[in-house]
Protein backbone atom coordinates (compact mmCIF):
# COMPACT_ATOMS: atom_id res chain seq x y z
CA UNK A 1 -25.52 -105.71 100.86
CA UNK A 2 -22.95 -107.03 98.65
CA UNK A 3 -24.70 -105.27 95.67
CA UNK A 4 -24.43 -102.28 97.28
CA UNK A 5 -21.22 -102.66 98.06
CA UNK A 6 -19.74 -103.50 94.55
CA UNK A 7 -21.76 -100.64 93.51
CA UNK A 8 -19.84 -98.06 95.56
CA UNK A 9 -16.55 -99.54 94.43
CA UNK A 10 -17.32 -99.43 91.05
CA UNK A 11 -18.53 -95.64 91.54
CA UNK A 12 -15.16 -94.88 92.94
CA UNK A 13 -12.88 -96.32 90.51
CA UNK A 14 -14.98 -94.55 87.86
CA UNK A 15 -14.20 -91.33 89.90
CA UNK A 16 -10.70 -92.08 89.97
CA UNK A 17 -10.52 -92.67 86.72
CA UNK A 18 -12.26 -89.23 86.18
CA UNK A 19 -9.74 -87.32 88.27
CA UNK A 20 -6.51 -89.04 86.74
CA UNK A 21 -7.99 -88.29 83.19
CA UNK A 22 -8.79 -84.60 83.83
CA UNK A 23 -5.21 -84.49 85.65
CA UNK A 24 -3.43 -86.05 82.29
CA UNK A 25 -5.52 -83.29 80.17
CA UNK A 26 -4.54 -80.30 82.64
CA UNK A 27 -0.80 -81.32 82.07
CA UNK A 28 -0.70 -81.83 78.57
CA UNK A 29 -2.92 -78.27 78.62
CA UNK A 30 -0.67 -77.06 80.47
CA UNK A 31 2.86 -78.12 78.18
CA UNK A 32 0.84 -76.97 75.30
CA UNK A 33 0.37 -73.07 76.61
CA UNK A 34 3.99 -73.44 77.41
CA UNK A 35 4.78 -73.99 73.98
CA UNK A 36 2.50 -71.53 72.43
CA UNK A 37 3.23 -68.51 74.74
CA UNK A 38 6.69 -69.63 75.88
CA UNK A 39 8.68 -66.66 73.86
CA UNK A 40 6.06 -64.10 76.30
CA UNK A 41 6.48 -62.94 79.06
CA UNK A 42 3.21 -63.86 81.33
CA UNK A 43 4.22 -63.06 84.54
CA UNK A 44 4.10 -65.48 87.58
CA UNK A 45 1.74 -67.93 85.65
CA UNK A 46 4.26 -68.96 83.07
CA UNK A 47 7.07 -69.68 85.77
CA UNK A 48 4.64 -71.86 87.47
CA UNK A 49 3.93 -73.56 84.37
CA UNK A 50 7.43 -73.50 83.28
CA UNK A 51 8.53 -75.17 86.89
CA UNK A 52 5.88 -77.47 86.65
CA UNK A 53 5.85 -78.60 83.22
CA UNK A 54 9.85 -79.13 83.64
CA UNK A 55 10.15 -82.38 85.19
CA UNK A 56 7.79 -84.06 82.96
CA UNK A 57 9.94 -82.83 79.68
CA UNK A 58 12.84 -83.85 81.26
CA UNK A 59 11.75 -87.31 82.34
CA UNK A 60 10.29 -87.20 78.89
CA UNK A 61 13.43 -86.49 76.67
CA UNK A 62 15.49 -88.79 78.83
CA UNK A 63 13.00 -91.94 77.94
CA UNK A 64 13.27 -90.25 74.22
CA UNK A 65 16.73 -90.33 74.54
CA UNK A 66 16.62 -93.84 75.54
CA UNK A 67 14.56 -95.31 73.31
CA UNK A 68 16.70 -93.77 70.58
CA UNK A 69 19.69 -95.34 72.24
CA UNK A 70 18.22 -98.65 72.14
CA UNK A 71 17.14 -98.55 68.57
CA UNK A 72 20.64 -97.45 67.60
CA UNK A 73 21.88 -100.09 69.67
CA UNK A 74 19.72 -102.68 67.89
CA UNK A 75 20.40 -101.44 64.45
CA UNK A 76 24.25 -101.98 65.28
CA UNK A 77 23.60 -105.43 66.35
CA UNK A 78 21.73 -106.28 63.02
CA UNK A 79 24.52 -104.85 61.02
CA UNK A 80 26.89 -106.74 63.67
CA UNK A 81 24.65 -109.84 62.39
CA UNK A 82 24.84 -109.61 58.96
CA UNK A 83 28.40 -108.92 58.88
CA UNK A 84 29.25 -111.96 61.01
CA UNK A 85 27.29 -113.83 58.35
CA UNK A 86 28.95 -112.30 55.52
CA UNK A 87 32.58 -113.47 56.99
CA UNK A 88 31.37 -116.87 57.77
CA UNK A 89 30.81 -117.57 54.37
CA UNK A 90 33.43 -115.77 53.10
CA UNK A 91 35.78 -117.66 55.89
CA UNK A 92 34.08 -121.27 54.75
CA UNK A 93 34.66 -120.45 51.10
CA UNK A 94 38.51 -119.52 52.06
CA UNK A 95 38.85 -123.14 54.01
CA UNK A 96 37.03 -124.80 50.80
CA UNK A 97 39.59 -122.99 48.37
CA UNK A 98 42.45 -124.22 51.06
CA UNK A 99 41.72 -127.52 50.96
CA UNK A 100 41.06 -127.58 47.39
CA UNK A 101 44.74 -126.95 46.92
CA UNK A 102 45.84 -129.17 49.66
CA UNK A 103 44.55 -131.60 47.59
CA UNK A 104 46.13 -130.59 44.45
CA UNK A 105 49.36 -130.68 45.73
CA UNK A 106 48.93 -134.32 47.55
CA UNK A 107 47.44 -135.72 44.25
CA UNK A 108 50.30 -133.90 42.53
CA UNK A 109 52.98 -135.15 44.54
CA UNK A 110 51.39 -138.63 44.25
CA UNK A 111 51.55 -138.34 40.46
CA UNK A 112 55.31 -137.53 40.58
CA UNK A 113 55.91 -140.53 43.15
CA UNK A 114 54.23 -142.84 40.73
CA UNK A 115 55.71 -141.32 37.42
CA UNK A 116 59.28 -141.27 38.75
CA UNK A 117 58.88 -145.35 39.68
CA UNK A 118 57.73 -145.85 36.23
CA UNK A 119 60.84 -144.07 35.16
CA UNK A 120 63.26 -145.56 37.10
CA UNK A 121 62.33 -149.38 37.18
CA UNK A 122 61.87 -149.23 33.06
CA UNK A 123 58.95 -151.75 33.91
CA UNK A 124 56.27 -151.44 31.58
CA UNK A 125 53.31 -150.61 34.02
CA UNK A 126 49.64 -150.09 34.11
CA UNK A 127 47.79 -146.98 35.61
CA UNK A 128 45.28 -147.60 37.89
CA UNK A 129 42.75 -145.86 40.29
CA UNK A 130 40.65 -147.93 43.43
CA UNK A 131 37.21 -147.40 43.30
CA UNK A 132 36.56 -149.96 45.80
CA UNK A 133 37.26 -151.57 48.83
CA UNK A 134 36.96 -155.24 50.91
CA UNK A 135 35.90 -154.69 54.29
CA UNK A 136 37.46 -158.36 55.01
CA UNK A 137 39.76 -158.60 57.35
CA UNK A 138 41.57 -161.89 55.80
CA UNK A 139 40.94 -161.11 52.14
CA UNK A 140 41.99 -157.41 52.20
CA UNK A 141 41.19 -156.07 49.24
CA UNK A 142 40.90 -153.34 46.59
CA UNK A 143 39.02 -152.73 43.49
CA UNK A 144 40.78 -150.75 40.98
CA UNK A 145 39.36 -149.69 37.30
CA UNK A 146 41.16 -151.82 34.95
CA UNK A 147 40.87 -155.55 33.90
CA UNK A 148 41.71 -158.03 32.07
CA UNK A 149 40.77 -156.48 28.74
CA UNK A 150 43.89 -154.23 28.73
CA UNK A 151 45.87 -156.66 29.86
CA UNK A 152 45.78 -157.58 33.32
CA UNK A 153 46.17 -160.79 34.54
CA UNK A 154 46.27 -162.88 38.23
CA UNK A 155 49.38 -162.43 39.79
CA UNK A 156 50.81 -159.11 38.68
CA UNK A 157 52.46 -157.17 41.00
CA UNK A 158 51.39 -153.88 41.90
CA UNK A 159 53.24 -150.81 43.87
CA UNK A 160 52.81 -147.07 44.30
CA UNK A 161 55.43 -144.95 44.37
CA UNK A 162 56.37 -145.87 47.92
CA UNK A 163 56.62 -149.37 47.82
CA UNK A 164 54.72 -152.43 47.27
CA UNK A 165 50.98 -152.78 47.69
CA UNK A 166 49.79 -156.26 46.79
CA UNK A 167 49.05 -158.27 43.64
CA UNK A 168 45.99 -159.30 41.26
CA UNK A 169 44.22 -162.50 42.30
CA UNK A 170 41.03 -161.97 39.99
CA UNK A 171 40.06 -160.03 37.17
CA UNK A 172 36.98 -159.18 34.93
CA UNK A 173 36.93 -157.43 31.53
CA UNK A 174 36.58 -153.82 33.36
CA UNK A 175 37.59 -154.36 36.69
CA UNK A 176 40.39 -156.00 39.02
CA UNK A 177 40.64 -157.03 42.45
CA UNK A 178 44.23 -156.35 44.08
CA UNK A 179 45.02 -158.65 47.53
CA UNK A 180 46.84 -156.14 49.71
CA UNK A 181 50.44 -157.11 51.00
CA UNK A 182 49.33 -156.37 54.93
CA UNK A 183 46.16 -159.06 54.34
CA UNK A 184 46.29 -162.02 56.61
CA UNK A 185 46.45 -164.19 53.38
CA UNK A 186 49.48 -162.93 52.00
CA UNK A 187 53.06 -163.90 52.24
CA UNK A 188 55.98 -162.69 50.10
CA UNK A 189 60.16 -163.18 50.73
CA UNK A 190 62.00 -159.85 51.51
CA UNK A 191 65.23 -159.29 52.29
CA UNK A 192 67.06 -157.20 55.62
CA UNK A 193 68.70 -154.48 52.85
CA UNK A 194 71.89 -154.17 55.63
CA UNK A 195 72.21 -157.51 56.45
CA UNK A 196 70.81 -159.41 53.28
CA UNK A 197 69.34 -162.21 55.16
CA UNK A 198 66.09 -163.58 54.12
CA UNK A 199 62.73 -164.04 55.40
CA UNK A 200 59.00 -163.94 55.03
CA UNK A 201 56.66 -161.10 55.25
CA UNK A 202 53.26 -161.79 56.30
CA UNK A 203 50.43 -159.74 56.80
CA UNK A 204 48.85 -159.15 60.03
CA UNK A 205 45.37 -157.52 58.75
CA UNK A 206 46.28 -154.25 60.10
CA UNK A 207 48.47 -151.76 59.36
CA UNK A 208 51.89 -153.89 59.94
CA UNK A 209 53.96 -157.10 58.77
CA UNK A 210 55.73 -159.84 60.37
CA UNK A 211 58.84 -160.46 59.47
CA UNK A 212 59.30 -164.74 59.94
CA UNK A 213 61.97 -167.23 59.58
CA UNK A 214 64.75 -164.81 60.68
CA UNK A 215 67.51 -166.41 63.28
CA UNK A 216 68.12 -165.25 66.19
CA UNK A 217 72.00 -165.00 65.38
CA UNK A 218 70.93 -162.33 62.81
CA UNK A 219 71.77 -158.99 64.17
CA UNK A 220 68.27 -156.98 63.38
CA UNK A 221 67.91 -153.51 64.69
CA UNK A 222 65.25 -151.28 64.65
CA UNK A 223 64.80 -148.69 61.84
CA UNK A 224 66.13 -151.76 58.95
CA UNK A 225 64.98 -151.59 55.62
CA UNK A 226 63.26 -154.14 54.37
CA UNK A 227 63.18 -154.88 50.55
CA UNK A 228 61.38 -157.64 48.19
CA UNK A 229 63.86 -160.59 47.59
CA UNK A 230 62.70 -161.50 44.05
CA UNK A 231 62.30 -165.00 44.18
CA UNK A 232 59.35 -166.50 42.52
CA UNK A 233 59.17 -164.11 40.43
CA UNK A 234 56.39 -162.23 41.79
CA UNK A 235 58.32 -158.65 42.36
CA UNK A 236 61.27 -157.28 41.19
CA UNK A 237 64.06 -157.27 43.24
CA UNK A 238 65.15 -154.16 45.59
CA UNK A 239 61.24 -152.65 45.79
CA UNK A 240 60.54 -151.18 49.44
CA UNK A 241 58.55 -153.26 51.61
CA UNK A 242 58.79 -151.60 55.16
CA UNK A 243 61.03 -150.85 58.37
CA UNK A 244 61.02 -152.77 61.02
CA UNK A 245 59.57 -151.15 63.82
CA UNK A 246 60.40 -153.90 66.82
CA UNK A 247 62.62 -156.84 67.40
CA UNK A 248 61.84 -159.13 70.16
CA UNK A 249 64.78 -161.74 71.32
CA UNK A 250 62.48 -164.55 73.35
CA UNK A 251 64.25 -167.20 75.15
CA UNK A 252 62.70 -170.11 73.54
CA UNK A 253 62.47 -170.63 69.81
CA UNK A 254 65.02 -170.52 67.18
CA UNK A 255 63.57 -167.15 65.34
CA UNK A 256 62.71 -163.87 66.20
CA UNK A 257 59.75 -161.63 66.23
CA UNK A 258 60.10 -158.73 64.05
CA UNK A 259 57.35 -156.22 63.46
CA UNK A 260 57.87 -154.22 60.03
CA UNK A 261 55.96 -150.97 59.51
CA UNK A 262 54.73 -150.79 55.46
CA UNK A 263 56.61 -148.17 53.62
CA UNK A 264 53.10 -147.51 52.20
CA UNK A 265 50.34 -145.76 54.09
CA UNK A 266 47.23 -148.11 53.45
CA UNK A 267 44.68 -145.58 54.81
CA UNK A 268 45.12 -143.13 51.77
CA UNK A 269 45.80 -145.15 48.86
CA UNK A 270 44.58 -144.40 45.50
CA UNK A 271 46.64 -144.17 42.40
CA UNK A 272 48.40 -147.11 42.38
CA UNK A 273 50.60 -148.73 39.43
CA UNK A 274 50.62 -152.89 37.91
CA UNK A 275 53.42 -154.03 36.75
CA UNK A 276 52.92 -155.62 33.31
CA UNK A 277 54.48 -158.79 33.39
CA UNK A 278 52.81 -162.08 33.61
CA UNK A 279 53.35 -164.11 36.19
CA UNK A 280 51.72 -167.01 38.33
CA UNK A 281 50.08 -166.06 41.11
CA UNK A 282 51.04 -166.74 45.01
CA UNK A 283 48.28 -169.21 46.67
């Protein structure tokens, strides 16, 4: 029974399929004698066909139409594409060339801070670039690209344009390592510019001082200047050290607590000048 069945289904389908195909041939017969013998006049027969045949072209030439509209529509977007591309680059190459000349001019301007010192001290000094840093938080430290074979010895003194920066504690032939001012392990008298009272600077491992040994009778505001004193020997006197950035009056003790903020900016240092003059280091 279920043979049977499945064999009258089948029959029908294939009937069905018979009747659609023959339809699909009448209509395309059909459009074709439309287009032949569309400029004559036939009478009755070619309205029908021409009513007939009408909604199909139309429905036809509006999926045309859209098809058409979509491939125009993608074509746009490619071109949309490519020129999006094209400005990209064109718009990276622009911010390349940009910072390019930022650089320039922050390297030049550098240079000019750093000639100008060498021109107005009249210290014989030594140029010299860091290739190198200490990621020690007591011994802060830079490498820089001359040593001791063009002269440069433990304990000279060395400033950018700015202010001070630190001072040789070891050498090689080729190579020098430069103990910044703001390391733990440093300590160097300054002077209050306004006031002209003394103390000592001492590194805090970041990016400020402390200003020690200072009375409390000292009238120290912030926004002071605060210069190197000169004694020892170690730097000239009058070089910028910092400003002090707070000033904190406790009620027990004899000295305040001053925070100084380096007149150099520690995070972009890399040109930096030695002053040539031999002298014993500070332990």
């Amino acid at each position: 029974m279920r043979k049977k069945s499945t064999r009258k289904r089948g029959g029908r389908f294939r009937t069905f399929r018979l009747v659609l195909l023959s339809g699909v041939l009448l209509t395309v017969g059909l459009i074709f004698l439309v287009f032949i013998f569309g400029d004559q006049k036939v009478g009755p027969m070619h309205k029908l066909l021409l009513e007939t045949t009408g909604p199909l072209q139309k429905i036809v030439s509006r999926a045309t139409d859209s098809i058409q509209s979509l491939k125009q529509d993608y074509i746009d977007l490619l071109s949309v594409r490519d020129e999006k591309n094209r400005l990209l680059e064109e718009l990276q190459k622009c911010r390349a060339i940009a910072y390019q000349h930022r650089k320039a001019v922050a390297t030049n301007a550098r240079l000019e801070k750093l000639l100008d010192f060498k021109e107005s001290s009249g210290l014989p000094t030594l140029a010299v670039r860091i290739i190198g840093k200490d990621p020690s938080l007591w011994f802060r430290s830079v490498v820089v690209d001359r040593g001791s074979s063009e002269g440069v010895a433990k304990g000279m003194p060395v400033v950018t344009g700015d202010g001070i920066v630190g001072q040789v504690y070891s050498t090689s032939p080729n190579y020098a390592k430069v103990l910044l001012s703001i390391a733990p392990s440093s300590a160097l008298d300054v002077l209050l510019q306004e006031s002209r009272v003394r103390g000592i600077l001492k590194g805090t491992g970041g990016n400020t001082y402390r200003l020690e040994y200072v009375l409390k009778t000292v009238e120290v505001s912030e926004g002071d200047h605060v210069v190197t004193a000169g004694y020892g020997g170690l730097f000239p006197t009058g070089l910028p050290v910092g400003v002090v950035s707070r000033v904190v009056k406790k009620r027990r003790g004899m000295f305040l607590e001053i925070e100084v903020t380096p007149a150099v900016n520690f995070d972009t240092l890399e040109d930096l000048l030695i002053i040539e003059q031999e002298r014993p280091a500070v332990e």
